[in-house]
N, C-alpha and C. Protein backbone atom coordinates (compact mmCIF):
# COMPACT_ATOMS: atom_id res chain seq x y z
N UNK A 1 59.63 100.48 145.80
CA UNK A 1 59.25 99.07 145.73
C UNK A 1 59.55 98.36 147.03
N UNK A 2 59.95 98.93 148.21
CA UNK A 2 60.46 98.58 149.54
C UNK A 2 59.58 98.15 149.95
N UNK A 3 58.38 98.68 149.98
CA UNK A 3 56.70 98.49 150.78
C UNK A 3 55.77 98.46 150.11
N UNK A 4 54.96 97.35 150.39
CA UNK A 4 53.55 97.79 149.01
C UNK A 4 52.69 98.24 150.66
N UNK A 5 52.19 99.61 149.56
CA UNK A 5 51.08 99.86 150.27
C UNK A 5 49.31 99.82 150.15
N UNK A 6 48.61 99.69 150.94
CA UNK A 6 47.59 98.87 151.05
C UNK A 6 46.55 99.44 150.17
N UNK A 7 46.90 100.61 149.43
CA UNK A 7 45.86 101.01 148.35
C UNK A 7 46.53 100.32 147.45
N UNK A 8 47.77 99.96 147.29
CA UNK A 8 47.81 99.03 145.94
C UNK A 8 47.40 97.76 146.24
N UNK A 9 47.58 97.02 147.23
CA UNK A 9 47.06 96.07 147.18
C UNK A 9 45.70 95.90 147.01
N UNK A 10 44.66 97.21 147.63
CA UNK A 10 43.15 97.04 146.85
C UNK A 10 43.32 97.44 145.53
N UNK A 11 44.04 98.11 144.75
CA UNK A 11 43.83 98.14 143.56
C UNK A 11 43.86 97.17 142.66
N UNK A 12 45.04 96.38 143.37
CA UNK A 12 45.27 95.09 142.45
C UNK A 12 43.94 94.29 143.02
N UNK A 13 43.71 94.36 143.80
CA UNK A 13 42.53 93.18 144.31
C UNK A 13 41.35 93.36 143.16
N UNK A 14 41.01 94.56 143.07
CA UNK A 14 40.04 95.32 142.03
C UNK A 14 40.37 94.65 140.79
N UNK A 15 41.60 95.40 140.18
CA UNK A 15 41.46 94.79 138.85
C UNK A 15 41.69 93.47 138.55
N UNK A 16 42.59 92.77 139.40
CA UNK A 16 42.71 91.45 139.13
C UNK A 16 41.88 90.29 140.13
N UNK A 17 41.62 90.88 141.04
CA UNK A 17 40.85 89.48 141.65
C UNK A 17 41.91 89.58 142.90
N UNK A 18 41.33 88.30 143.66
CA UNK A 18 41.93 87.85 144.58
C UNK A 18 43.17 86.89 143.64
N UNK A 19 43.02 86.39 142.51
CA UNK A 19 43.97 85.69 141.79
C UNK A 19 45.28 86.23 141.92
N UNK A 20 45.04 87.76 141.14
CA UNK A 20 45.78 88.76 140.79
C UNK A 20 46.91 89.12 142.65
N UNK A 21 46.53 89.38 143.02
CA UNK A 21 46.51 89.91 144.21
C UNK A 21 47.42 88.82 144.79
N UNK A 22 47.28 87.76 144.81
CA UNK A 22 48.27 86.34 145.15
C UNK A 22 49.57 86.36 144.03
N UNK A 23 49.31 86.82 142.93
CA UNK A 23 50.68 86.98 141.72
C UNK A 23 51.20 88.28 142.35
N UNK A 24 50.88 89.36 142.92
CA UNK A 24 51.81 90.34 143.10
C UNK A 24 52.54 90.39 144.27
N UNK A 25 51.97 89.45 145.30
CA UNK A 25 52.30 88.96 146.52
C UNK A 25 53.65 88.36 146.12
N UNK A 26 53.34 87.26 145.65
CA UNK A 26 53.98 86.29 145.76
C UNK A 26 55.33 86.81 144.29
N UNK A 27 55.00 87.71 143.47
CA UNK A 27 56.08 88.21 142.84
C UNK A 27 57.08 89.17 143.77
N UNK A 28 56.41 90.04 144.65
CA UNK A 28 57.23 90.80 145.48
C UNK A 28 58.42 90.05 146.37
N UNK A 29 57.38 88.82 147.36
CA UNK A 29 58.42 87.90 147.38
C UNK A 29 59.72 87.47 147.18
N UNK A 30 59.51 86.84 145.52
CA UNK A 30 59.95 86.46 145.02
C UNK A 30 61.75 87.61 145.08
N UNK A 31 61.14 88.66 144.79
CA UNK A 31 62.17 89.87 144.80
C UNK A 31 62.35 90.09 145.12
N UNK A 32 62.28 90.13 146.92
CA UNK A 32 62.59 90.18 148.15
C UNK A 32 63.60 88.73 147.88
N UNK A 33 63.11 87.85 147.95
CA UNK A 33 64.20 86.75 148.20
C UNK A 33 65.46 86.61 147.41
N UNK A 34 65.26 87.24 145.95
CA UNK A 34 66.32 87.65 145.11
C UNK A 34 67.25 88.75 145.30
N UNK A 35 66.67 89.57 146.45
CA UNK A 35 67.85 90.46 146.55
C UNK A 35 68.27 90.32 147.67
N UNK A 36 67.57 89.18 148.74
CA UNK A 36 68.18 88.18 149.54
C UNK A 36 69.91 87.78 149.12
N UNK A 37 69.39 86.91 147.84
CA UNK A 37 70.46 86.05 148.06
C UNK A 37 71.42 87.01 147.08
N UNK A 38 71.14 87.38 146.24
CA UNK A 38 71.82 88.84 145.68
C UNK A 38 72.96 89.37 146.76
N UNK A 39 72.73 89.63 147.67
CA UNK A 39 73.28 89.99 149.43
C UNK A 39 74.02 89.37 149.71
N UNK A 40 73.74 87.98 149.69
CA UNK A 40 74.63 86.63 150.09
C UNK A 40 75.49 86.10 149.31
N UNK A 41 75.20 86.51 148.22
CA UNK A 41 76.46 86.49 146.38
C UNK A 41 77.52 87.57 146.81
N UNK A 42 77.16 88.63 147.06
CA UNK A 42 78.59 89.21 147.43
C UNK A 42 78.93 88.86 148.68
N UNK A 43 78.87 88.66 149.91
CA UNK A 43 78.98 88.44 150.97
C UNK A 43 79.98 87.15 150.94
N UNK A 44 79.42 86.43 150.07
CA UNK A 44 80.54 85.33 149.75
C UNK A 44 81.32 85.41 148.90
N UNK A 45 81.59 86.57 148.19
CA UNK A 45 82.44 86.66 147.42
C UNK A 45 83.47 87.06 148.13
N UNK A 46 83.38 87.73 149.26
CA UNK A 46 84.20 88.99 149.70
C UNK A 46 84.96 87.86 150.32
N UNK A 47 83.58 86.91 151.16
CA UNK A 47 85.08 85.66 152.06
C UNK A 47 85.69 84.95 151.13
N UNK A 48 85.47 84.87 149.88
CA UNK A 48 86.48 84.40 148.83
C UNK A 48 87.68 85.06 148.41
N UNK A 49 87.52 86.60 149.03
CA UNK A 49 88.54 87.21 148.26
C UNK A 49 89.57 87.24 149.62
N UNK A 50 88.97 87.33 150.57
CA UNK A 50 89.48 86.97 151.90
C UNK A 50 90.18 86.04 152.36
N UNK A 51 89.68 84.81 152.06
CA UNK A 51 90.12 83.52 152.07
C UNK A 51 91.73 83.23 150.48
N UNK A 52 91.76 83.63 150.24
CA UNK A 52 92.92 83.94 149.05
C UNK A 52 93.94 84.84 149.66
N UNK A 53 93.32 86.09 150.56
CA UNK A 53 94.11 86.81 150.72
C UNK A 53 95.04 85.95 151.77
N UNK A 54 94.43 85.77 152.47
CA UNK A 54 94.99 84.74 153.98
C UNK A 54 95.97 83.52 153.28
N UNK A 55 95.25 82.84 152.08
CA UNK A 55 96.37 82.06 151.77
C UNK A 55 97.81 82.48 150.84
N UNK A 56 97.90 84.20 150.53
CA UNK A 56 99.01 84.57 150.20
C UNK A 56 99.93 84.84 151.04
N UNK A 57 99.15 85.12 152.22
CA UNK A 57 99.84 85.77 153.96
C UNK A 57 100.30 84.50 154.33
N UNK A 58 99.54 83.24 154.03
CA UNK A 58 100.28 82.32 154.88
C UNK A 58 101.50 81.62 154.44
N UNK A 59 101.21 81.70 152.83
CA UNK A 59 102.66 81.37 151.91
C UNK A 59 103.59 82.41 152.13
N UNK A 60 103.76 83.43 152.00
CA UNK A 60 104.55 84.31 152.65
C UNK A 60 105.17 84.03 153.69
N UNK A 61 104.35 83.76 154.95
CA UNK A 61 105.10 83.59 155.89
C UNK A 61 105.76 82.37 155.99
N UNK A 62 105.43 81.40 155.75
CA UNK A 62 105.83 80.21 155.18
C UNK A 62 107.43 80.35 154.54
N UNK A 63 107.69 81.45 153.45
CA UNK A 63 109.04 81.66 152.71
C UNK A 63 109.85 81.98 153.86
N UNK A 64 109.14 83.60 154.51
CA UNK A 64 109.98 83.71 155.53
C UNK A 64 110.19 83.30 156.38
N UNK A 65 109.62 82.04 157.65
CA UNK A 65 110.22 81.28 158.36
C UNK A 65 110.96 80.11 157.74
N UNK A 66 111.08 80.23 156.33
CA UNK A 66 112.32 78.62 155.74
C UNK A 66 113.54 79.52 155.78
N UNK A 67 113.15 80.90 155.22
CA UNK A 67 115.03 81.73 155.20
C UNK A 67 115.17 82.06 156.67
N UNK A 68 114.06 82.05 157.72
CA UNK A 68 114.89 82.66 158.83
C UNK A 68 115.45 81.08 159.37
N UNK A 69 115.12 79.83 159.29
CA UNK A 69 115.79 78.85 159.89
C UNK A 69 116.63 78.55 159.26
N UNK A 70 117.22 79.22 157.73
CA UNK A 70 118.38 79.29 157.06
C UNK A 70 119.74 79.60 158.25
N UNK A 71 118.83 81.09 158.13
CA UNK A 71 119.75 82.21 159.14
C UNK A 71 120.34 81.55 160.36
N UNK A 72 118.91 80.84 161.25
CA UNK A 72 119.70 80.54 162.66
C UNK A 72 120.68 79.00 161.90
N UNK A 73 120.20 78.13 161.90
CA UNK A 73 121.48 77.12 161.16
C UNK A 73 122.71 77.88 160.65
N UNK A 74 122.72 78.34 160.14
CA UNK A 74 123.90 79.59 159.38
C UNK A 74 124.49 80.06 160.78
N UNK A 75 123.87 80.61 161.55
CA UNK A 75 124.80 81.45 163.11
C UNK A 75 125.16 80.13 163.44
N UNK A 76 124.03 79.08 163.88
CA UNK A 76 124.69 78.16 164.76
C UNK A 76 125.69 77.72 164.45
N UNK A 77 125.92 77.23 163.05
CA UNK A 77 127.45 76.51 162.62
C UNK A 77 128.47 77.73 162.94
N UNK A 78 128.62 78.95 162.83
CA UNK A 78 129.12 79.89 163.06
C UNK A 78 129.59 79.99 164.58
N UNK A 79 128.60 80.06 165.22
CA UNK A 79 129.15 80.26 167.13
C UNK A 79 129.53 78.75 167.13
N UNK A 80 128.90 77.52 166.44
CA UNK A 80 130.07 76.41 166.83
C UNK A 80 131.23 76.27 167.06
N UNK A 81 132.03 77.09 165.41
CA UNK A 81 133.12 77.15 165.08
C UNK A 81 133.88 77.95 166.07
N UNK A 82 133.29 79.09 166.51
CA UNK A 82 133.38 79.86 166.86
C UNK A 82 134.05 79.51 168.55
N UNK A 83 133.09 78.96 169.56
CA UNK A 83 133.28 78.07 170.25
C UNK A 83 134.63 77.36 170.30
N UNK A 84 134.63 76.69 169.47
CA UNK A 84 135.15 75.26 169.51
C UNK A 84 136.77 76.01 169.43
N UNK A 85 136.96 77.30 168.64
CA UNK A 85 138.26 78.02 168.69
C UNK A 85 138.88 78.83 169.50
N UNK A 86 137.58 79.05 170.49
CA UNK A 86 137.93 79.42 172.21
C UNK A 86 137.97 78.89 172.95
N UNK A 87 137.94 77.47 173.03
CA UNK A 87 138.07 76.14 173.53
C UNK A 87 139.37 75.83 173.11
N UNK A 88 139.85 75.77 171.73
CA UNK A 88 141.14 75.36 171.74
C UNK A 88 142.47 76.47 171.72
N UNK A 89 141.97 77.78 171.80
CA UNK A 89 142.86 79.10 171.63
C UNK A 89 143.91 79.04 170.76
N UNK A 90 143.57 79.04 169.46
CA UNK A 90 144.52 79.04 168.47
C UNK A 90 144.59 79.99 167.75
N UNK A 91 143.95 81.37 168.68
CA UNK A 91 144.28 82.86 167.87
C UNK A 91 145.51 83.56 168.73
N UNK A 92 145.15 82.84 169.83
CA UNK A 92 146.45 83.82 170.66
C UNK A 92 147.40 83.80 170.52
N UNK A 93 148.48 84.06 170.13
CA UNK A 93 149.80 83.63 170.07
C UNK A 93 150.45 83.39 170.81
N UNK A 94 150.40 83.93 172.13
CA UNK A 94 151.06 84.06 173.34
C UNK A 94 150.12 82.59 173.65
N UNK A 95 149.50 82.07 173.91
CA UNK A 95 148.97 80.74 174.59
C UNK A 95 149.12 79.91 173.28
N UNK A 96 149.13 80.36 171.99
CA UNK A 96 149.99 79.00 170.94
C UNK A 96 151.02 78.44 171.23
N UNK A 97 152.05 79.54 171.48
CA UNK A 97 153.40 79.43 171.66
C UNK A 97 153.73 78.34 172.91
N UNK A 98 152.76 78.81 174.00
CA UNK A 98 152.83 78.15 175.29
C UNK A 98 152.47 76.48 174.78
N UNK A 99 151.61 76.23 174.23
CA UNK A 99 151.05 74.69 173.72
C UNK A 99 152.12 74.15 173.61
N UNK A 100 152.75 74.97 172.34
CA UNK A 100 153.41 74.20 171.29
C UNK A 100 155.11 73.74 171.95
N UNK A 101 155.36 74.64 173.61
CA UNK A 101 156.47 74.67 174.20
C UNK A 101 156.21 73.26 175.15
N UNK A 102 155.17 73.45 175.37
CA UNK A 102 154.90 72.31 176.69
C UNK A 102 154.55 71.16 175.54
N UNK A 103 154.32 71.05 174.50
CA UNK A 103 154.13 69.95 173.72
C UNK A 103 155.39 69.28 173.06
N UNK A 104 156.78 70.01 173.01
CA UNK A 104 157.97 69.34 172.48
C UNK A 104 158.21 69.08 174.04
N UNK A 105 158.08 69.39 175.22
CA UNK A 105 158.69 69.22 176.81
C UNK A 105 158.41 67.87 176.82
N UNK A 106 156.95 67.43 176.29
CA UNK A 106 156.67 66.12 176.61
C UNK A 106 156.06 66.20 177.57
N UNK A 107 155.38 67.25 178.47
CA UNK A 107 154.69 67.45 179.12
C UNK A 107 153.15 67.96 179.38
């Protein structure tokens, strides 16, 4: 049904007329354009299924960049602390001791 070929089209001309001959035309058409858009029904389905897929990928990534700016907030308060206790050296003992000597000196 890909091609009408031109003995059918005199055949139909024969039995039906030139009338006839305009209905099989214009039915072929017709079925040509239906498996047109037939074509274009899945074609858009597929960017539908596509378009869904992309918006699970983007929620996804979405989760995982809120827990990874968990993470860095989480280090940063961490190397703050962290910081701020090598700044004041209150693990060493040997430089506690020293503070706490020069701090009764009054010096």
């Amino acid at each position: 049904m890909e091609t009408l070929h031109i003995t059918t089209a005199m055949e139909a001309l024969k039995s039906y007329g030139i009338t006839g001959l305009i209905i099989v035309l214009w039915w072929l058409n017709m079925w040509f354009f239906w498996r047109i858009l037939k074509n274009y029904k899945s074609d858009m389905d597929e960017q539908r299924r596509m378009y869904a897929n992309n918006v699970k990928l983007v929620e996804s990534n979405d989760q995982l960049a809120r827990d990874l700016k968990d993470v860095v907030i989480m280090n940063t308060q961490v190397m703050t602390k962290l910081v701020e206790s090598i700044n004041t050296n209150q693990y060493c003992p040997q430089v506690r001791l020293e503070k706490q000597a020069r701090g009764k000196q009054g010096g």
